[in-house]
C-alpha atoms as a PDB file:
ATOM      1  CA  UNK A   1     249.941 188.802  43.244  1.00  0.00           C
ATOM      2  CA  UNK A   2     247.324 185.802  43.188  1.00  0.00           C
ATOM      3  CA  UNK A   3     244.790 186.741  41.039  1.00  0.00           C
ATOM      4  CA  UNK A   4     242.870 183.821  42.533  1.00  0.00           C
ATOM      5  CA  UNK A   5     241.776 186.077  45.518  1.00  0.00           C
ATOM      6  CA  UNK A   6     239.959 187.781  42.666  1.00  0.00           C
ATOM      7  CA  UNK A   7     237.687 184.640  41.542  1.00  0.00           C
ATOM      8  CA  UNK A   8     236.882 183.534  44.948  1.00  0.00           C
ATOM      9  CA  UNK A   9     235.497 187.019  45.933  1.00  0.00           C
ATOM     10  CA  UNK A  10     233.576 187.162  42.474  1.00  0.00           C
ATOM     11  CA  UNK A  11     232.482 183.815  43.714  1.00  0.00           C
ATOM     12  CA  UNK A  12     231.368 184.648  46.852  1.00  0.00           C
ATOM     13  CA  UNK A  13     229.327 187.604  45.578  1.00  0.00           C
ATOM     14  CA  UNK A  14     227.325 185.509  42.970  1.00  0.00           C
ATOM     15  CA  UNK A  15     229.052 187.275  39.873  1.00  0.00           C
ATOM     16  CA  UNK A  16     230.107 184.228  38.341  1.00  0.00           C
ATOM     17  CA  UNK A  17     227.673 181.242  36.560  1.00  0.00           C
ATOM     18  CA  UNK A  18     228.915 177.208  36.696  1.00  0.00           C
ATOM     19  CA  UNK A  19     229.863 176.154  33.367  1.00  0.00           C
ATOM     20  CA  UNK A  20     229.814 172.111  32.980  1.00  0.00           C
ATOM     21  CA  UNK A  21     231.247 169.800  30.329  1.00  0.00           C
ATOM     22  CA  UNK A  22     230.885 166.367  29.740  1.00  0.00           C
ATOM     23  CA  UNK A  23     233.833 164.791  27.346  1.00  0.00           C
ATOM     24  CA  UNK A  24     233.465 162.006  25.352  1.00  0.00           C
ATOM     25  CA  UNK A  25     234.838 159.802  27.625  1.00  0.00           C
ATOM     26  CA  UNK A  26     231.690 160.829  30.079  1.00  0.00           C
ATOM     27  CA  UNK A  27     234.264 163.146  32.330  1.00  0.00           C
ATOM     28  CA  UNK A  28     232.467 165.362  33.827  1.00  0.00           C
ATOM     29  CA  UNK A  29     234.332 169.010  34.306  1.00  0.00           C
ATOM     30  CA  UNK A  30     232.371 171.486  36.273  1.00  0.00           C
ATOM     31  CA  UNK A  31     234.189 175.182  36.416  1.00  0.00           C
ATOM     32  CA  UNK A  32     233.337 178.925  37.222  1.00  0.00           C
ATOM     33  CA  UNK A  33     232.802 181.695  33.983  1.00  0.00           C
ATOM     34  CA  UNK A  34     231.685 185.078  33.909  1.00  0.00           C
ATOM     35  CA  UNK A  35     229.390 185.539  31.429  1.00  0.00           C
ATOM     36  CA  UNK A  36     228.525 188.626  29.813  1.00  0.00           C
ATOM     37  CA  UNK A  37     227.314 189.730  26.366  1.00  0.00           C
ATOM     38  CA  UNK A  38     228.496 192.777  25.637  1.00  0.00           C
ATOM     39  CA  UNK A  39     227.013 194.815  22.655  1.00  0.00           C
ATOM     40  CA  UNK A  40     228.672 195.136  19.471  1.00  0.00           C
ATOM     41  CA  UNK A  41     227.894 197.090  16.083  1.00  0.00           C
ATOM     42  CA  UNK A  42     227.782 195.810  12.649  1.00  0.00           C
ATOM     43  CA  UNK A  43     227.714 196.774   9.302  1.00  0.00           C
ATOM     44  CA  UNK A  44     228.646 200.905   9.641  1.00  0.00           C
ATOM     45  CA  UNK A  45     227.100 201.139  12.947  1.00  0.00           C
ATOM     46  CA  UNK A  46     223.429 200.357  11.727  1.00  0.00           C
ATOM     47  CA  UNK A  47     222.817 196.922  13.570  1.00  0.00           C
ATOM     48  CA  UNK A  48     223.395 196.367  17.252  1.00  0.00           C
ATOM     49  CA  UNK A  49     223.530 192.818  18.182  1.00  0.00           C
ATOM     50  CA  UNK A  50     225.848 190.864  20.983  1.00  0.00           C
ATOM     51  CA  UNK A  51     228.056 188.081  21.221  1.00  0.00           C
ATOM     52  CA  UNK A  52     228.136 186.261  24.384  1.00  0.00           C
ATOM     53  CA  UNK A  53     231.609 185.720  26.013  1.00  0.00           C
ATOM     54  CA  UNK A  54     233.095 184.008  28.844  1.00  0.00           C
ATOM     55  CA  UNK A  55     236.242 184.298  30.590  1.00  0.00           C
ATOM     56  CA  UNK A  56     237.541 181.638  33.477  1.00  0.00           C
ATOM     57  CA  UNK A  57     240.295 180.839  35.258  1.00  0.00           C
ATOM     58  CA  UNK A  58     242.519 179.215  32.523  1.00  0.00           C
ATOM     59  CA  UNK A  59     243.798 176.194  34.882  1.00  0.00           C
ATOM     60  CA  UNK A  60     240.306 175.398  35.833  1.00  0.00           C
ATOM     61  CA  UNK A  61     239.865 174.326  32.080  1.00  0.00           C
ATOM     62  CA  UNK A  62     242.865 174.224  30.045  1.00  0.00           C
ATOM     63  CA  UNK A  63     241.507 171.628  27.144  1.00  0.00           C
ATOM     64  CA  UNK A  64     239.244 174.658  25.790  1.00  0.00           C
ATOM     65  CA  UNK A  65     238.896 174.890  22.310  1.00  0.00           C
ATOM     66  CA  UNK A  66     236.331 176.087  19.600  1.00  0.00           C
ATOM     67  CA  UNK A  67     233.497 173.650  19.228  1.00  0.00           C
ATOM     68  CA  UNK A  68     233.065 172.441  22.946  1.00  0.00           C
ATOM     69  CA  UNK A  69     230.174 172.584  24.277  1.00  0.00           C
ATOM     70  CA  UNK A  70     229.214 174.071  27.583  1.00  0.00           C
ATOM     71  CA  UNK A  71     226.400 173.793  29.690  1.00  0.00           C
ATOM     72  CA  UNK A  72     226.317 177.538  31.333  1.00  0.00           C
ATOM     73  CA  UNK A  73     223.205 178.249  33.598  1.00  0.00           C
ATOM     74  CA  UNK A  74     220.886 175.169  32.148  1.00  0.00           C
ATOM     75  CA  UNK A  75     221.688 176.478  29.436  1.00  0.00           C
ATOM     76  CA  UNK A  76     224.075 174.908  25.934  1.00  0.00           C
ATOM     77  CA  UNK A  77     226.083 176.705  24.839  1.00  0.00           C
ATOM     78  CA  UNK A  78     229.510 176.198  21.899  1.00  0.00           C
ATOM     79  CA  UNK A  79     232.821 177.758  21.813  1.00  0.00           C
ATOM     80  CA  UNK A  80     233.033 179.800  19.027  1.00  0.00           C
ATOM     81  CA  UNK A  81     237.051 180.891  18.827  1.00  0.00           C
ATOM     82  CA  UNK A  82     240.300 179.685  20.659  1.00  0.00           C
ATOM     83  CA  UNK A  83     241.088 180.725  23.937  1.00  0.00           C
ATOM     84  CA  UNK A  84     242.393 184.326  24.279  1.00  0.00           C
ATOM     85  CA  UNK A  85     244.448 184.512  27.623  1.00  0.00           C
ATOM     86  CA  UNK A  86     244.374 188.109  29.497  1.00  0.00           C
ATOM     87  CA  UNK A  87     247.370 189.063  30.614  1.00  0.00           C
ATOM     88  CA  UNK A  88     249.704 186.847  32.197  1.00  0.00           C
ATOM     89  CA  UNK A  89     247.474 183.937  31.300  1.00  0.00           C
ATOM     90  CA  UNK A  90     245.559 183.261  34.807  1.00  0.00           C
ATOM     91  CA  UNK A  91     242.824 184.266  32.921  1.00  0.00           C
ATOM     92  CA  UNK A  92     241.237 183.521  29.358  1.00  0.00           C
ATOM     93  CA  UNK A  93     238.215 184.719  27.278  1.00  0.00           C
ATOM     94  CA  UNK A  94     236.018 182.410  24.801  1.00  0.00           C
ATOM     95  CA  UNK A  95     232.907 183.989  22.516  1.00  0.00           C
ATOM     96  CA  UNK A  96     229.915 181.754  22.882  1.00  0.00           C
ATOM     97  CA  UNK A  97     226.938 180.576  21.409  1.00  0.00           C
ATOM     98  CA  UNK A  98     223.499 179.682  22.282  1.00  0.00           C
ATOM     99  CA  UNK A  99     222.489 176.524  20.979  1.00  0.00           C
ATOM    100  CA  UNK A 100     218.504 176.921  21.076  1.00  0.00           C
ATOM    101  CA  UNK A 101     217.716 173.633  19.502  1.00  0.00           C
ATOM    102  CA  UNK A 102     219.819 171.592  22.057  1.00  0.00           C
ATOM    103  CA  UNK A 103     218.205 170.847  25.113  1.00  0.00           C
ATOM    104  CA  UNK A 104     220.067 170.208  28.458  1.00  0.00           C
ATOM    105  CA  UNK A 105     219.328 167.393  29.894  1.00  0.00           C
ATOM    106  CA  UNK A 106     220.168 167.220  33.384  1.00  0.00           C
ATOM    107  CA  UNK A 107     222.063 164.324  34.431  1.00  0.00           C
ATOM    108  CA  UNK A 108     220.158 161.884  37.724  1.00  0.00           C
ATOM    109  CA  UNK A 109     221.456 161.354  40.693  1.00  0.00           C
END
């Protein structure tokens, strides 16, 4: 089956956010992630907090890798971990993390 269909429809119902990264180089790579951040407990179940994730289409951006940074909804954002792949691979999951004292400066046209 092409799990494709899958992304387009997410797509087309406005559950997925435009991620954007700019290489050293200045190549600009513009691709599709659903974000969510999904709560986890800590330290015996006492503290609540949650870690931002992403998952994407793994062709649409095979160089990921912990450290790049990611501009997700105006927002910057770093990979935190190597890319897990879900299943057969079409698919991959990053953790993320806000960068609050990075600004995103949006690029003229």
């Amino acid at each position: 089956m092409d799990q494709s269909i899958f992304w387009s429809a997410f797509s087309r119902y406005g559950l997925l956010a435009e991620a954007t990264h700019t290489a050293a180089n200045g190549t600009v790579t513009t691709f599709s992630v659903g974000f969510v951040q999904p709560d986890i407990m800590m330290l015996q179940n006492d503290v609540q907090s949650s870690q931002p994730e992403i998952e994407y289409q793994t062709a649409d951006f095979p160089v990921m890798a912990a450290g790049i940074r990611l501009v997700i909804a105006g927002d910057v954002y770093r990979v935190q971990n190597a890319p897990a792949r879900q299943g057969a691979g079409h698919f991959s999951k990053v953790k993320v993390r806000k960068m609050p004292e990075e600004k995103c400066i949006p690029e003229s046209k």
